[in-house]
Protein backbone atom coordinates (compact mmCIF):
# COMPACT_ATOMS: atom_id res chain seq x y z
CA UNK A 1 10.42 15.40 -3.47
CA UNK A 2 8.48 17.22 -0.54
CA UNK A 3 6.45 15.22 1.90
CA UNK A 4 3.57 16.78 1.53
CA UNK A 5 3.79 15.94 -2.61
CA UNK A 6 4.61 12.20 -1.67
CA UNK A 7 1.30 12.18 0.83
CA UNK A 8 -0.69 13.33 -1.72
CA UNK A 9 0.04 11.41 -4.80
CA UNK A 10 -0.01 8.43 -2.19
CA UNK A 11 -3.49 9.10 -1.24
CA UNK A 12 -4.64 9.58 -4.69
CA UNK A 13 -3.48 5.50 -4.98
CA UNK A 14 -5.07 4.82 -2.21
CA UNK A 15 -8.24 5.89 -3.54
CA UNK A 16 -7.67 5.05 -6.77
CA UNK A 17 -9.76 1.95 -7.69
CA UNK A 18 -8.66 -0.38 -11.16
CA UNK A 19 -5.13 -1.79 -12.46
CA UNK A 20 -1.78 -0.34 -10.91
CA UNK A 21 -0.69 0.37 -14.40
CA UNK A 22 -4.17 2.82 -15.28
CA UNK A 23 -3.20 4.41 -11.82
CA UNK A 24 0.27 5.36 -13.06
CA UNK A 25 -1.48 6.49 -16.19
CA UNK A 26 -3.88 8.59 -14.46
CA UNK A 27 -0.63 10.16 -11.89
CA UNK A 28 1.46 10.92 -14.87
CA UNK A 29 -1.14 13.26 -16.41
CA UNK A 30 -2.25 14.70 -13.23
CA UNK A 31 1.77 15.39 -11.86
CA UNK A 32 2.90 16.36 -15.15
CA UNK A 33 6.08 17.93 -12.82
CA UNK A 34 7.10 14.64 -11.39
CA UNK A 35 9.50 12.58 -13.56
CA UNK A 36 7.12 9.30 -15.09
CA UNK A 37 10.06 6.82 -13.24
CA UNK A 38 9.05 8.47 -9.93
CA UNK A 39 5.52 7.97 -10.25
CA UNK A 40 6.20 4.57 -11.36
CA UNK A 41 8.81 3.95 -8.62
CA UNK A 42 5.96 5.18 -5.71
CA UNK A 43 3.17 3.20 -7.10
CA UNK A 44 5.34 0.17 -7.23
CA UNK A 45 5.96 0.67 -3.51
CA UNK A 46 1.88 1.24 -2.58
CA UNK A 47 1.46 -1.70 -4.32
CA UNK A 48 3.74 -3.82 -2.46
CA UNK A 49 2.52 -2.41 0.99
CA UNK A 50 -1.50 -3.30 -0.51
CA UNK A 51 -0.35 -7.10 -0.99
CA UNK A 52 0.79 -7.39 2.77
CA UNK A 53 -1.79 -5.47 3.47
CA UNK A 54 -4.44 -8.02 1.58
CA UNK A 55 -2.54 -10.91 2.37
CA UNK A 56 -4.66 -12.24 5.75
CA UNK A 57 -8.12 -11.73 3.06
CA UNK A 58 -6.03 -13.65 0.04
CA UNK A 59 -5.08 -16.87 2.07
CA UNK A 60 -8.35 -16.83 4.32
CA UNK A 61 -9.45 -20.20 4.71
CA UNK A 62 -13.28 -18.49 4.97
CA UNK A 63 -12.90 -17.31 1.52
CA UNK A 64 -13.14 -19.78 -1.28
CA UNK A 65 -12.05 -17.88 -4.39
CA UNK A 66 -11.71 -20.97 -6.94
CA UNK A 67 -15.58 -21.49 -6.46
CA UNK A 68 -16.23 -17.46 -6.85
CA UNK A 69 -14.51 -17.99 -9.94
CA UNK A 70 -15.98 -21.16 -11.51
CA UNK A 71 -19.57 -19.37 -10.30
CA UNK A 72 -18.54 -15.87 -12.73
CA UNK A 73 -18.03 -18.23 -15.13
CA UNK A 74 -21.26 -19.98 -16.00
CA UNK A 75 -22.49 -16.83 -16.30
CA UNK A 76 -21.79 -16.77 -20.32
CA UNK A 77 -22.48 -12.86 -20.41
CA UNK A 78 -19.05 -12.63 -18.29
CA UNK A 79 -16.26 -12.40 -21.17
CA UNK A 80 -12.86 -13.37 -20.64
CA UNK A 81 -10.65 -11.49 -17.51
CA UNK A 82 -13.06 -12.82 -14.64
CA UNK A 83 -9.80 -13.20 -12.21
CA UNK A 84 -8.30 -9.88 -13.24
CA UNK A 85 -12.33 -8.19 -12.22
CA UNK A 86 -12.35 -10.03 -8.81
CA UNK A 87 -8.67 -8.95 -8.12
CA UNK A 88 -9.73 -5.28 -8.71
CA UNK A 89 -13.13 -5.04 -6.99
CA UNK A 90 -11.10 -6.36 -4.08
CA UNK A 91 -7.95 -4.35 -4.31
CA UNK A 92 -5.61 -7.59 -4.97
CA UNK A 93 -3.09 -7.62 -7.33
CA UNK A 94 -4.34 -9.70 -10.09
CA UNK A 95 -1.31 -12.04 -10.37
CA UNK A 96 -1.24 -12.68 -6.42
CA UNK A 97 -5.35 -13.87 -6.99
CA UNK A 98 -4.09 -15.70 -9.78
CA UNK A 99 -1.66 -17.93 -8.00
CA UNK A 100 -4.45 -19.03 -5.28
CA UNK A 101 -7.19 -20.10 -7.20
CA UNK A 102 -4.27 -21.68 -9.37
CA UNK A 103 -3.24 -23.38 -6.66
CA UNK A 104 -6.50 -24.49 -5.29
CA UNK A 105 -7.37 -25.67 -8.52
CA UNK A 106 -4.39 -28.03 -8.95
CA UNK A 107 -4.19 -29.06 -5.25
CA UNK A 108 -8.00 -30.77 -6.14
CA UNK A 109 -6.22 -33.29 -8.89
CA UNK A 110 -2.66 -33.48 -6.77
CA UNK A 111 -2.89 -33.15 -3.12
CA UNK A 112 0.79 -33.47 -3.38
CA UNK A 113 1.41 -30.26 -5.47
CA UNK A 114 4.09 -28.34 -4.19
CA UNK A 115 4.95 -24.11 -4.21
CA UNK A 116 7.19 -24.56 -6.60
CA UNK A 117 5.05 -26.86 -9.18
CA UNK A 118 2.64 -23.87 -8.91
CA UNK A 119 5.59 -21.39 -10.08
CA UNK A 120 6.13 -23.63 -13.08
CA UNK A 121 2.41 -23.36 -13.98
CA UNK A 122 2.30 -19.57 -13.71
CA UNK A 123 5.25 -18.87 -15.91
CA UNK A 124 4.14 -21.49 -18.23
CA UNK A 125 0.40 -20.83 -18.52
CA UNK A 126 -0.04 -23.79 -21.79
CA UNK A 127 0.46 -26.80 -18.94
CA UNK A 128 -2.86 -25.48 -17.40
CA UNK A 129 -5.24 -28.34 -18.73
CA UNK A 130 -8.65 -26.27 -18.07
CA UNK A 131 -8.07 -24.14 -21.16
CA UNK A 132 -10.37 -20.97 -19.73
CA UNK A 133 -8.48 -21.05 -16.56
CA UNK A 134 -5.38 -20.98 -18.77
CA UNK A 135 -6.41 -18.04 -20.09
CA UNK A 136 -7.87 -16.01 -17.24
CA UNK A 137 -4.45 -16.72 -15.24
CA UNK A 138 -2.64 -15.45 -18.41
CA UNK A 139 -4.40 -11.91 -18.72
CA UNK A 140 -3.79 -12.02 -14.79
CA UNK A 141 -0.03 -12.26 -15.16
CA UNK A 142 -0.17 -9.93 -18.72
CA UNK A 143 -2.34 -6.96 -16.94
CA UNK A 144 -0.27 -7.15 -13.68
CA UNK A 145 2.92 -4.99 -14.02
CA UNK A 146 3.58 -4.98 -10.02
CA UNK A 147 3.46 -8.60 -9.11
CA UNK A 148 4.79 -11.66 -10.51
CA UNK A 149 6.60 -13.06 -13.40
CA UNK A 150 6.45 -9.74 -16.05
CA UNK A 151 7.21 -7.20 -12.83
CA UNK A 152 10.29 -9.38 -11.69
CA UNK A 153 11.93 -9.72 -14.69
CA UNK A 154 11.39 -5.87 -15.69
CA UNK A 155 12.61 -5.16 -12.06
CA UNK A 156 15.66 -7.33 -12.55
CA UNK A 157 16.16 -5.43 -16.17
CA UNK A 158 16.38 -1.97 -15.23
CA UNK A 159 18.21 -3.04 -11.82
CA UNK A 160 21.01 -4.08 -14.06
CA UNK A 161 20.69 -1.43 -16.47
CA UNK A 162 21.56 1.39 -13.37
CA UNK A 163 24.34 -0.95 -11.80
CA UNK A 164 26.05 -0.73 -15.42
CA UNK A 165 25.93 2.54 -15.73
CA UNK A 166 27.32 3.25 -12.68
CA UNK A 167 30.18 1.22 -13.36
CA UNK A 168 30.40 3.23 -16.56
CA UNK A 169 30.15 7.08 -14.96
CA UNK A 170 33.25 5.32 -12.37
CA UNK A 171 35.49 3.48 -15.58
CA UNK A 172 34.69 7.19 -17.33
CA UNK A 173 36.36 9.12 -14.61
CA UNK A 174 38.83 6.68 -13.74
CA UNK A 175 37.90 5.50 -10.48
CA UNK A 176 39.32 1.92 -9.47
CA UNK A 177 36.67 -0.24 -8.10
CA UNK A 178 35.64 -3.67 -7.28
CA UNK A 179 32.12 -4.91 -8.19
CA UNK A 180 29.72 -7.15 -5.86
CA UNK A 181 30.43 -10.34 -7.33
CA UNK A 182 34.24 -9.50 -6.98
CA UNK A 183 33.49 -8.93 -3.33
CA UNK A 184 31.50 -12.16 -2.91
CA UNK A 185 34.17 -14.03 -4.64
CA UNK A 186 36.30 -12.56 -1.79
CA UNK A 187 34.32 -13.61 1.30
CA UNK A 188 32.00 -11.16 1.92
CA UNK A 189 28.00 -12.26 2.79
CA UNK A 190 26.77 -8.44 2.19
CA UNK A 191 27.79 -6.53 -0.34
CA UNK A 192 27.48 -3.15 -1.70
CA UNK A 193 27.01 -2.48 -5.49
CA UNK A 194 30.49 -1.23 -5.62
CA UNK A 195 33.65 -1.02 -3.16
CA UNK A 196 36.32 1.61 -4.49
CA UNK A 197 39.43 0.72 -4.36
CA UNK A 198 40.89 4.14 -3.09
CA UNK A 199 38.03 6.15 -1.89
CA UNK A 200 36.72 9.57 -3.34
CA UNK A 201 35.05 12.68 -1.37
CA UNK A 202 31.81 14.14 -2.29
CA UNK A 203 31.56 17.57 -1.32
CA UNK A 204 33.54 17.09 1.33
CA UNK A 205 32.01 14.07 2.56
CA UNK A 206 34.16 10.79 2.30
CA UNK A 207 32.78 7.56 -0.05
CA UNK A 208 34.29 4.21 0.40
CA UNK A 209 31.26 2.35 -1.62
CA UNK A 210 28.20 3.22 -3.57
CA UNK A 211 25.13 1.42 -3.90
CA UNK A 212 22.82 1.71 -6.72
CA UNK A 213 19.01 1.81 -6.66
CA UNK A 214 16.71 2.01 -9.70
CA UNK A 215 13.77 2.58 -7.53
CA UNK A 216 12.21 6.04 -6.01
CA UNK A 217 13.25 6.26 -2.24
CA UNK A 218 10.48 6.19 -0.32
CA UNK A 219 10.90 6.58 3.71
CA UNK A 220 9.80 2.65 4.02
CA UNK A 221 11.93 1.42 1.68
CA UNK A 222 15.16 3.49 2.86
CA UNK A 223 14.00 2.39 6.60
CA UNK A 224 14.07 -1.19 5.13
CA UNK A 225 17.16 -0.78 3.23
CA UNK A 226 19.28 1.03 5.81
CA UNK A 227 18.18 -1.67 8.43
CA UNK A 228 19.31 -5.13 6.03
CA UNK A 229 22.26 -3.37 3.97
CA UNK A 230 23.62 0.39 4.33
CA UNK A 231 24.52 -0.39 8.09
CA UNK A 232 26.41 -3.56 7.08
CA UNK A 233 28.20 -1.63 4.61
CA UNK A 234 29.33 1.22 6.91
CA UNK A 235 29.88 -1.40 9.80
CA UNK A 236 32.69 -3.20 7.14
CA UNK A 237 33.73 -0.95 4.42
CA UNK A 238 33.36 2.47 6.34
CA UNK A 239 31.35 5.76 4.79
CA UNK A 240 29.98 5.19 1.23
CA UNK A 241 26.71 6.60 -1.10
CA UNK A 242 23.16 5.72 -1.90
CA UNK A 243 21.77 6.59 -5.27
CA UNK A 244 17.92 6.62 -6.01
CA UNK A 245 18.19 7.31 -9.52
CA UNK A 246 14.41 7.83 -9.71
CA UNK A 247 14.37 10.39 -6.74
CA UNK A 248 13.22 10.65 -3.30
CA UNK A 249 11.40 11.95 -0.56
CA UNK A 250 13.19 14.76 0.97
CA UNK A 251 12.85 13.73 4.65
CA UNK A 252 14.44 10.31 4.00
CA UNK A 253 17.95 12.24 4.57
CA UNK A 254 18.58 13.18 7.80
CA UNK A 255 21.49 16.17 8.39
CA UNK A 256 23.10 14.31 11.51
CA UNK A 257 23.88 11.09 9.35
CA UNK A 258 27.03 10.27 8.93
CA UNK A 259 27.38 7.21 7.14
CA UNK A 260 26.02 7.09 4.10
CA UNK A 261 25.31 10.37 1.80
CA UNK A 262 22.05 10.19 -0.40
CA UNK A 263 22.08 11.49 -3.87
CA UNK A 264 19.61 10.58 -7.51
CA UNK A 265 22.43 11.09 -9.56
CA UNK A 266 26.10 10.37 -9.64
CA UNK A 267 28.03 12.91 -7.89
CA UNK A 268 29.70 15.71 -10.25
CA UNK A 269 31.63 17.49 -6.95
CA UNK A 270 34.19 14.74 -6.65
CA UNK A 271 37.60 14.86 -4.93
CA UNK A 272 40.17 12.20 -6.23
CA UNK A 273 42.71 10.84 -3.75
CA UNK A 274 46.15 11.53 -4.02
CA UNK A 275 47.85 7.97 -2.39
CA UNK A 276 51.45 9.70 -2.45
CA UNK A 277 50.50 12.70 -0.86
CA UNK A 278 51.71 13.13 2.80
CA UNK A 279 54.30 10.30 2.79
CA UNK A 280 57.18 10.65 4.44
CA UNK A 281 59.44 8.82 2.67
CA UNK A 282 62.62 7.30 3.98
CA UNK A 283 65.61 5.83 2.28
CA UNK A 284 68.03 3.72 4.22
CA UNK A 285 72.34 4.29 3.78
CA UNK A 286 74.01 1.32 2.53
């Protein structure tokens, strides 16, 4: 994808003002060019930038959001979603609003309540004894398809789903490899998605391990990425490919680079290594 494409639809969620999921509607229709996972893939990134972003005005001790909320709701002309209306109108993420008045709320009847006691509530809304604050942290956590429980596990999902079937394009053209857990199980702290056993050019360029992203690379996240993982990978394994199965932003991939290759698909120009070829072989007289 060109810059100047990723800038735009960018500032068009910038500016857009509701639910991350009605702004993915509303990019689909209006980039009917761009593959839906793209779109999907760059608004989950925005959104992830706007929590750390909105995370000094979440936590600020000035701003006590448990009594905005308890105030919306004496108003009986205020149906049902009064977290999920203040979350919007203030550019939060409705699950991440959610979790602090949650935890405000409990930390009034338990001053000993803990992170993780909070987690347990959130995924299991029916231990929340206030039964409308039950329900307005449900819709929170139902309408909210970039943060929390419902986004993690659908993250998780698809993450999965790519690594598998990149271990089924390598078993499919019969390339010997060893998977991350096999590699963890051997010693190693980081870890790509694959290490091939004997090593494979594309176009020319030589792979020693492939790792597998069901995400769209945006030039944060491959900044990110390249930082915590692709370096460690080249440092200990050698050369090796990236996949954004979702796509990219064109300037991500630099021409001088040369240790890791960037592609959105598995490679189709592939060079198999011959491990007999140029041995000189050498057979002792008795």
């Amino acid at each position: 994808m060109k810059i100047e494409l990723y800038n735009q639809i960018v500032a068009d969620i910038t500016n857009f003002k509701g639910l991350s999921r009605d702004c993915a509607y509303m990019l689909i229709h209006k980039y009917t060019d761009v593959p839906p996972t793209a779109i999907h893939g760059i608004v989950s990134s925005e959104m992830q930038l706007r929590a750390m972003r909105c995370r000094g005005r979440l936590h600020s001790s000035q701003m006590d959001y448990l009594k905005m909320y308890r105030k919306e709701c004496k108003d009986p002309k205020n149906p049902p979603g009064v977290i999920l209306r203040m979350a919007v109108a203030r550019s939060f993420g409705p699950a991440l609003l959610a979790r602090v008045i949650l935890e405000k709320h409990l930390l009034e009847s338990n001053p000993l309540i803990t992170r993780t006691d909070v987690s347990q509530y959130m995924k299991d809304t029916t231990k929340i004894e206030d039964p409308r604050l039950a329900h307005e942290i449900y819709l929170c956590i139902l309408y909210d398809d970039r943060n929390g429980m419902i986004s993690d596990t659908f993250c998780n999902s698809i993450g999965y789903e790519y690594e598998f079937k990149l271990q089924e394009f390598l078993k499919e053209r019969n390339i010997p490899y060893l998977t991350e857990d096999k590699l963890k199980q051997n010693g190693y702290d980081k870890t790509p998605d694959v290490k091939l056993e004997l090593p494979i050019a594309v176009d020319g360029f030589i792979v020693n391990w492939i790792e597998s992203k069901a995400r769209f690379g945006t030039p944060m996240i491959h900044r990110t990425h390249c930082k915590e993982q692709y370096l460690s990978y080249w440092n200990r394994f050698g050369p090796g490919l990236v996949i954004y199965w979702f796509g990219f932003v064109d300037d991500i991939v630099e021409p001088t680079e040369n240790r890791f290759i960037i592609l959105d698909h598995f490679p189709e120009n592939i060079t198999y290594m011959d491990p007999l070829a140029d041995v000189d072989y050498k057979f002792e007289e008795d």
